[in-house]
PDB file of N, CA and C in Angstrom:
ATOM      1  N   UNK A   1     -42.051 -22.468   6.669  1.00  0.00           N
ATOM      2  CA  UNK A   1     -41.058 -23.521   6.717  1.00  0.00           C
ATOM      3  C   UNK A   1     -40.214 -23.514   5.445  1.00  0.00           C
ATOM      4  N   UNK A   2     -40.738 -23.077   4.673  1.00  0.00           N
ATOM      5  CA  UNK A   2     -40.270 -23.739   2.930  1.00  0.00           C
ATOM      6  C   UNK A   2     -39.321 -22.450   3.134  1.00  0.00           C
ATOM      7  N   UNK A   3     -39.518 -20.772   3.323  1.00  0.00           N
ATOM      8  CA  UNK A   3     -38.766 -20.153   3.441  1.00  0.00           C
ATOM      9  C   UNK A   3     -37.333 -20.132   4.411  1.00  0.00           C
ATOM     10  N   UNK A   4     -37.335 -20.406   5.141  1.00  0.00           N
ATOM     11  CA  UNK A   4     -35.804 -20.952   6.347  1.00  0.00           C
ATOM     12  C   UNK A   4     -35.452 -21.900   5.457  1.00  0.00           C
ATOM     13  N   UNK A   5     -35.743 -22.491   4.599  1.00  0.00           N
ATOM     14  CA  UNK A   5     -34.779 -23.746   4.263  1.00  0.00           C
ATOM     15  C   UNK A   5     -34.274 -23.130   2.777  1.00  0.00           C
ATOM     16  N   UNK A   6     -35.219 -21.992   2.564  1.00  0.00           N
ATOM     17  CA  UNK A   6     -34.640 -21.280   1.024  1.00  0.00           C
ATOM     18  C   UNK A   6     -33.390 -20.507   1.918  1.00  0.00           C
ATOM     19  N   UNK A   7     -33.556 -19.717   2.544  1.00  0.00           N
ATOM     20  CA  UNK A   7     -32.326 -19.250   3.316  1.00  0.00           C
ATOM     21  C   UNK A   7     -31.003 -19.953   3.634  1.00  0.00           C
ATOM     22  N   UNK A   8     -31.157 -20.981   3.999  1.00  0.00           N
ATOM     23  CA  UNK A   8     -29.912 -22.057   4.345  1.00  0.00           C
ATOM     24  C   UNK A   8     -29.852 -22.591   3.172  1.00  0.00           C
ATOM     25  N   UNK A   9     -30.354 -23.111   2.229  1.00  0.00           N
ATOM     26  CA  UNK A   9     -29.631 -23.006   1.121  1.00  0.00           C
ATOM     27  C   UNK A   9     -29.086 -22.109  -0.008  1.00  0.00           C
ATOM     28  N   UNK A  10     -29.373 -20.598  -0.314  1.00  0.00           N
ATOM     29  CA  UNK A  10     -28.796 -19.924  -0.803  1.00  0.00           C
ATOM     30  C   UNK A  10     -28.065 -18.513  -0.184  1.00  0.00           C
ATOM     31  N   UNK A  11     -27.152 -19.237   0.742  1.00  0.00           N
ATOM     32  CA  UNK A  11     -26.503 -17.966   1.222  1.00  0.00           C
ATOM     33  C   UNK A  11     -25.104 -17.457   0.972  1.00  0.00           C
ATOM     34  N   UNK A  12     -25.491 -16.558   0.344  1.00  0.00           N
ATOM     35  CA  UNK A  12     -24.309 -15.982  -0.695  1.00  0.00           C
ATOM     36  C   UNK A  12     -23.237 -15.628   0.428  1.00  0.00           C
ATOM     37  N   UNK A  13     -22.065 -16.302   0.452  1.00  0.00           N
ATOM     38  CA  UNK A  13     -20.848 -15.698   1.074  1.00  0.00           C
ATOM     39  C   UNK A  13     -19.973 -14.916   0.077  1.00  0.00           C
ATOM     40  N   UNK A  14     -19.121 -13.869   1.108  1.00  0.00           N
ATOM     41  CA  UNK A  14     -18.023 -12.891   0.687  1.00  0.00           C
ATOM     42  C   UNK A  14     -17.218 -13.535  -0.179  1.00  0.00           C
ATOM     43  N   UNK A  15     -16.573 -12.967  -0.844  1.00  0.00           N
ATOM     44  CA  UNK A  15     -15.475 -13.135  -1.641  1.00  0.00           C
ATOM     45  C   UNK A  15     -14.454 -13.223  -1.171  1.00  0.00           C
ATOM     46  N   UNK A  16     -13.660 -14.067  -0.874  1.00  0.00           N
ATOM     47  CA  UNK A  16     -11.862 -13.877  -0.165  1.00  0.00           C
ATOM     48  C   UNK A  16     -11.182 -12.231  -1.043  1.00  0.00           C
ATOM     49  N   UNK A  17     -11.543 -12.852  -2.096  1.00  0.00           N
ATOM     50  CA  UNK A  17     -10.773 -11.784  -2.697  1.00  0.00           C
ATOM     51  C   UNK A  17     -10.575 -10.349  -2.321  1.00  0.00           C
ATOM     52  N   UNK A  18     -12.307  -9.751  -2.259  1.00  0.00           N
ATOM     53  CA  UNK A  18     -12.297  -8.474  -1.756  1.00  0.00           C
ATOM     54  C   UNK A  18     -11.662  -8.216  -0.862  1.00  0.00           C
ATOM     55  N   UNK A  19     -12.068  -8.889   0.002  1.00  0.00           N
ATOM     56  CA  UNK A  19     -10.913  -8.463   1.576  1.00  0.00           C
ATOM     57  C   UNK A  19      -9.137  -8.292   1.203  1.00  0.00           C
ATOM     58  N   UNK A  20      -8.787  -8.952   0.071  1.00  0.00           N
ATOM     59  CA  UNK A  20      -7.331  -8.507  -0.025  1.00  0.00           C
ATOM     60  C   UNK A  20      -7.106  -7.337  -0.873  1.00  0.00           C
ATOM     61  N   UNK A  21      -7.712  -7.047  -1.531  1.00  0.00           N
ATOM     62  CA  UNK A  21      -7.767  -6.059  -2.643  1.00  0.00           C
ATOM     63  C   UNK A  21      -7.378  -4.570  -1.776  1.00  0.00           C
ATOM     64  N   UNK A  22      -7.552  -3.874  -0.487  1.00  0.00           N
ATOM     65  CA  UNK A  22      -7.213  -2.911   0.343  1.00  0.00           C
ATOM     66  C   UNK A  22      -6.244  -3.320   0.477  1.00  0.00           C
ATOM     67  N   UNK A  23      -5.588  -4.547   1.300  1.00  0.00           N
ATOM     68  CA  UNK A  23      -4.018  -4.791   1.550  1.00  0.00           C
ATOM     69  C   UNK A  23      -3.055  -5.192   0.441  1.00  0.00           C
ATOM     70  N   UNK A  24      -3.872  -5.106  -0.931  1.00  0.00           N
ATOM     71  CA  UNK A  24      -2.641  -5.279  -2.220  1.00  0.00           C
ATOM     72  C   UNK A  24      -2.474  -3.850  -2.499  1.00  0.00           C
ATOM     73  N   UNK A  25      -3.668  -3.135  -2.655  1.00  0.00           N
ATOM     74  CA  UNK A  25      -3.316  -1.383  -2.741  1.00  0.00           C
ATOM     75  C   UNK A  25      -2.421  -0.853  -1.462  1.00  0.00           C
ATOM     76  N   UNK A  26      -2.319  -1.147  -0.149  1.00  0.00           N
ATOM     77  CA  UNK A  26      -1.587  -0.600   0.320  1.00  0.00           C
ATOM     78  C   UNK A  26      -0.381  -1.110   0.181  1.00  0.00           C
ATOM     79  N   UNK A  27      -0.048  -2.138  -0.272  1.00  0.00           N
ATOM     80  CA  UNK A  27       1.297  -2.981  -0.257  1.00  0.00           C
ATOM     81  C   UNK A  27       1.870  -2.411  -1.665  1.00  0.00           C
ATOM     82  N   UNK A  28       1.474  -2.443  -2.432  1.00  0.00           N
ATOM     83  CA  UNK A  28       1.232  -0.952  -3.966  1.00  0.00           C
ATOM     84  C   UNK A  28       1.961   0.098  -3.715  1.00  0.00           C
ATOM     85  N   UNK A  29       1.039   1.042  -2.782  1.00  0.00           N
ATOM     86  CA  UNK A  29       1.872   2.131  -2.469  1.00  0.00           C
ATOM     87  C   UNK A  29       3.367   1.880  -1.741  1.00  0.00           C
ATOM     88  N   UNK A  30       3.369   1.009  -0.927  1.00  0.00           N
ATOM     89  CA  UNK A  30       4.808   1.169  -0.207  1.00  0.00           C
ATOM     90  C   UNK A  30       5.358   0.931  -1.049  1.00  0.00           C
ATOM     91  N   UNK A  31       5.167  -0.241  -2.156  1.00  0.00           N
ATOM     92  CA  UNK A  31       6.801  -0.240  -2.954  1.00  0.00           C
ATOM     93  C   UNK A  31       6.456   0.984  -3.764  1.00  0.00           C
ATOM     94  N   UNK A  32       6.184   1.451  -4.051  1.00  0.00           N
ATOM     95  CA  UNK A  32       6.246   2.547  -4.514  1.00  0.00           C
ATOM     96  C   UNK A  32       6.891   4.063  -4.000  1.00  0.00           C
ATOM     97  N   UNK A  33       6.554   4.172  -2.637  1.00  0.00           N
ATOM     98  CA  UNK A  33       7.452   5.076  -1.773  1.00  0.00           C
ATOM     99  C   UNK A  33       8.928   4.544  -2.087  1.00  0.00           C
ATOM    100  N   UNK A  34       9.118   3.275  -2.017  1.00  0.00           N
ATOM    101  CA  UNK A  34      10.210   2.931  -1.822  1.00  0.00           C
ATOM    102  C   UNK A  34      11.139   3.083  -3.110  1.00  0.00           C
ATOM    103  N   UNK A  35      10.023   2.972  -3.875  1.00  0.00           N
ATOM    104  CA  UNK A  35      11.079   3.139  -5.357  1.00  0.00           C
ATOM    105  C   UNK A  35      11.204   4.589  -5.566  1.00  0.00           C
ATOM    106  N   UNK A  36      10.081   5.198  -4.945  1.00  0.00           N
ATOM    107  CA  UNK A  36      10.423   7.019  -4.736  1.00  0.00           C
ATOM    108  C   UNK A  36      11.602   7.699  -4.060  1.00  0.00           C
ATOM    109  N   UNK A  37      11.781   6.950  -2.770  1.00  0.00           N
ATOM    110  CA  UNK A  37      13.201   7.349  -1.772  1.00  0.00           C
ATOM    111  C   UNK A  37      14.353   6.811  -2.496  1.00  0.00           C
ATOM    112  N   UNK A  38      14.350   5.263  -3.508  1.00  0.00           N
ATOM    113  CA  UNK A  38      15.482   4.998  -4.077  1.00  0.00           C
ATOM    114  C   UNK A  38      15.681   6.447  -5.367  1.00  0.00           C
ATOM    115  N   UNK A  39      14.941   6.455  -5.999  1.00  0.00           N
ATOM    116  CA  UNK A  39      14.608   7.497  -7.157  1.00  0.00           C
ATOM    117  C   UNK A  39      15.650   8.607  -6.708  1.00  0.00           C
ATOM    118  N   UNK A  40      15.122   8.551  -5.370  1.00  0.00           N
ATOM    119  CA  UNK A  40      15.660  10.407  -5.097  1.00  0.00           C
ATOM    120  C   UNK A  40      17.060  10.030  -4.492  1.00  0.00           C
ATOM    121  N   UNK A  41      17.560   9.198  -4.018  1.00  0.00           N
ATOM    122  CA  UNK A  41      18.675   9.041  -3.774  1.00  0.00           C
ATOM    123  C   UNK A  41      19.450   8.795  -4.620  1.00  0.00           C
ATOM    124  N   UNK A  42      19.314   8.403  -5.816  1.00  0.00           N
ATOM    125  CA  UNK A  42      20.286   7.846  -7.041  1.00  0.00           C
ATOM    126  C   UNK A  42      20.671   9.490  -7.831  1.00  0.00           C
ATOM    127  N   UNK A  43      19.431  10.184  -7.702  1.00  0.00           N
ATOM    128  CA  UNK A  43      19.804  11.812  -8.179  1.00  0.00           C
ATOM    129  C   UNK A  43      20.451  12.460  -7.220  1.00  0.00           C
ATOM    130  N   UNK A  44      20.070  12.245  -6.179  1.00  0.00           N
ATOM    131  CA  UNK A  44      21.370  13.552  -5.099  1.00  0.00           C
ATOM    132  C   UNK A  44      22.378  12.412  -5.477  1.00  0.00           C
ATOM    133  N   UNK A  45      22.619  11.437  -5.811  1.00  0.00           N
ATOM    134  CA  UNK A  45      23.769  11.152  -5.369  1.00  0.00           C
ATOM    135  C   UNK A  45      25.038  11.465  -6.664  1.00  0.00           C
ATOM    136  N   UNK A  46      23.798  11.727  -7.805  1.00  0.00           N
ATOM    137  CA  UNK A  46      23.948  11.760  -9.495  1.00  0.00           C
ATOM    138  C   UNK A  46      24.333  13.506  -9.527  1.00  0.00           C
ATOM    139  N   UNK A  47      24.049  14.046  -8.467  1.00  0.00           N
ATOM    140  CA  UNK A  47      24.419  15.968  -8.182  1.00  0.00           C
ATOM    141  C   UNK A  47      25.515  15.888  -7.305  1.00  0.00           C
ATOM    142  N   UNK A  48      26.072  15.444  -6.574  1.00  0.00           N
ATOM    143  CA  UNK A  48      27.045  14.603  -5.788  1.00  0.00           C
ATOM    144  C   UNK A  48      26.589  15.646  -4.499  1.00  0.00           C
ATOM    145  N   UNK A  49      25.251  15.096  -4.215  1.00  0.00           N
ATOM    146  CA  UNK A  49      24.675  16.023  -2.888  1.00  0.00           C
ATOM    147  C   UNK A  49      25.415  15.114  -1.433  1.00  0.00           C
ATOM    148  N   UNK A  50      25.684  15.549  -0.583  1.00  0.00           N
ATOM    149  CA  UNK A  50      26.339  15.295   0.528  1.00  0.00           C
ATOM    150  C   UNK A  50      25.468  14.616   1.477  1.00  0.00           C
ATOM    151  N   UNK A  51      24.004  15.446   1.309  1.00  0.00           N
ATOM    152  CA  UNK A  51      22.501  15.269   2.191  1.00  0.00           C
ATOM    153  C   UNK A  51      22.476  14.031   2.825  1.00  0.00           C
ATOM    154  N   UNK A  52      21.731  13.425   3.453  1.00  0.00           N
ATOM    155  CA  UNK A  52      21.033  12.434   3.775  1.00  0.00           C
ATOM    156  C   UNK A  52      19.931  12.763   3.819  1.00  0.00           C
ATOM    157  N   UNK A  53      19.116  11.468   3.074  1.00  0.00           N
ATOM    158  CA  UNK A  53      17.419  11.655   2.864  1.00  0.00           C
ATOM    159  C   UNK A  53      16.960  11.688   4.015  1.00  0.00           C
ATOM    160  N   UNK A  54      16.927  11.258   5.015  1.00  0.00           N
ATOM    161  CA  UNK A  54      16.182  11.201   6.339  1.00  0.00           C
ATOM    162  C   UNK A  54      16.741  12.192   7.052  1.00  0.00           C
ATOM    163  N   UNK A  55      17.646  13.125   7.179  1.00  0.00           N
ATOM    164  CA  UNK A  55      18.201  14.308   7.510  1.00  0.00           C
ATOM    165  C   UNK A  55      17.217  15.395   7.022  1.00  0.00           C
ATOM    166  N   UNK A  56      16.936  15.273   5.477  1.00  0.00           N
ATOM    167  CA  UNK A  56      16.210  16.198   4.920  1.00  0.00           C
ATOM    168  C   UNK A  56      14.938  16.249   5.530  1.00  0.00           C
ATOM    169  N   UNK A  57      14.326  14.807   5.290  1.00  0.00           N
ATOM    170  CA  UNK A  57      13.105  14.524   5.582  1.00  0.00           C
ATOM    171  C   UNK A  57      12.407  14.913   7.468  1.00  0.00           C
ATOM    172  N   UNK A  58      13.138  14.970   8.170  1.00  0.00           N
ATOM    173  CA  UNK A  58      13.318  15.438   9.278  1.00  0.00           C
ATOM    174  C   UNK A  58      12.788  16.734   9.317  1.00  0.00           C
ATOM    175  N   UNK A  59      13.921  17.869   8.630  1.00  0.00           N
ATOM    176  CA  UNK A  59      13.707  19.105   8.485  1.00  0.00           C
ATOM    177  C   UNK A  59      12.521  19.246   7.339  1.00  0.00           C
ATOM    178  N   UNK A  60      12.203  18.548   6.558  1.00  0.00           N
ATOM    179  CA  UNK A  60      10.745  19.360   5.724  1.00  0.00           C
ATOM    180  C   UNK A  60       9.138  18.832   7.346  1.00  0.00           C
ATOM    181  N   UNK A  61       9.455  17.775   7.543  1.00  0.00           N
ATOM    182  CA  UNK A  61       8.569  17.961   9.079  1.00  0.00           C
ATOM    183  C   UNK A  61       8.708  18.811   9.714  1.00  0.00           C
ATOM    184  N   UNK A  62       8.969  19.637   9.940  1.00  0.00           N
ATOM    185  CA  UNK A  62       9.164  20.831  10.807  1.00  0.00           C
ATOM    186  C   UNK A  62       8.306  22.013  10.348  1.00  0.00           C
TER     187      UNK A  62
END
């Protein structure tokens, strides 16, 4: 008896936190792609490249 009632009173719950800590790292990387595709567009555009990034990006999938 004395044990079930040690149970219901010390039951360690999860952390909110952890659970966000995967969706702040992935939210991380995207701005980060994003500051990568701006990056690369400010230099072709700084070479006065004609390209379009998603034109390119198309053809390196291939």
């Amino acid at each position: 008896m004395e044990r079930s009632r040690f149970d219901q009173d010390f039951v360690v719950e999860r952390s909110p936190r952890t659970a966000r800590e995967p969706a702040k790292k992935r939210k991380w990387r995207e701005i980060e792609a994003l500051k990568d595709k701006r990056r690369l567009q400010e230099e072709l555009q700084q070479l006065d490249c004609t390209f379009e990034l998603d034109a390119m990006a198309e053809e390196l999938k291939l």
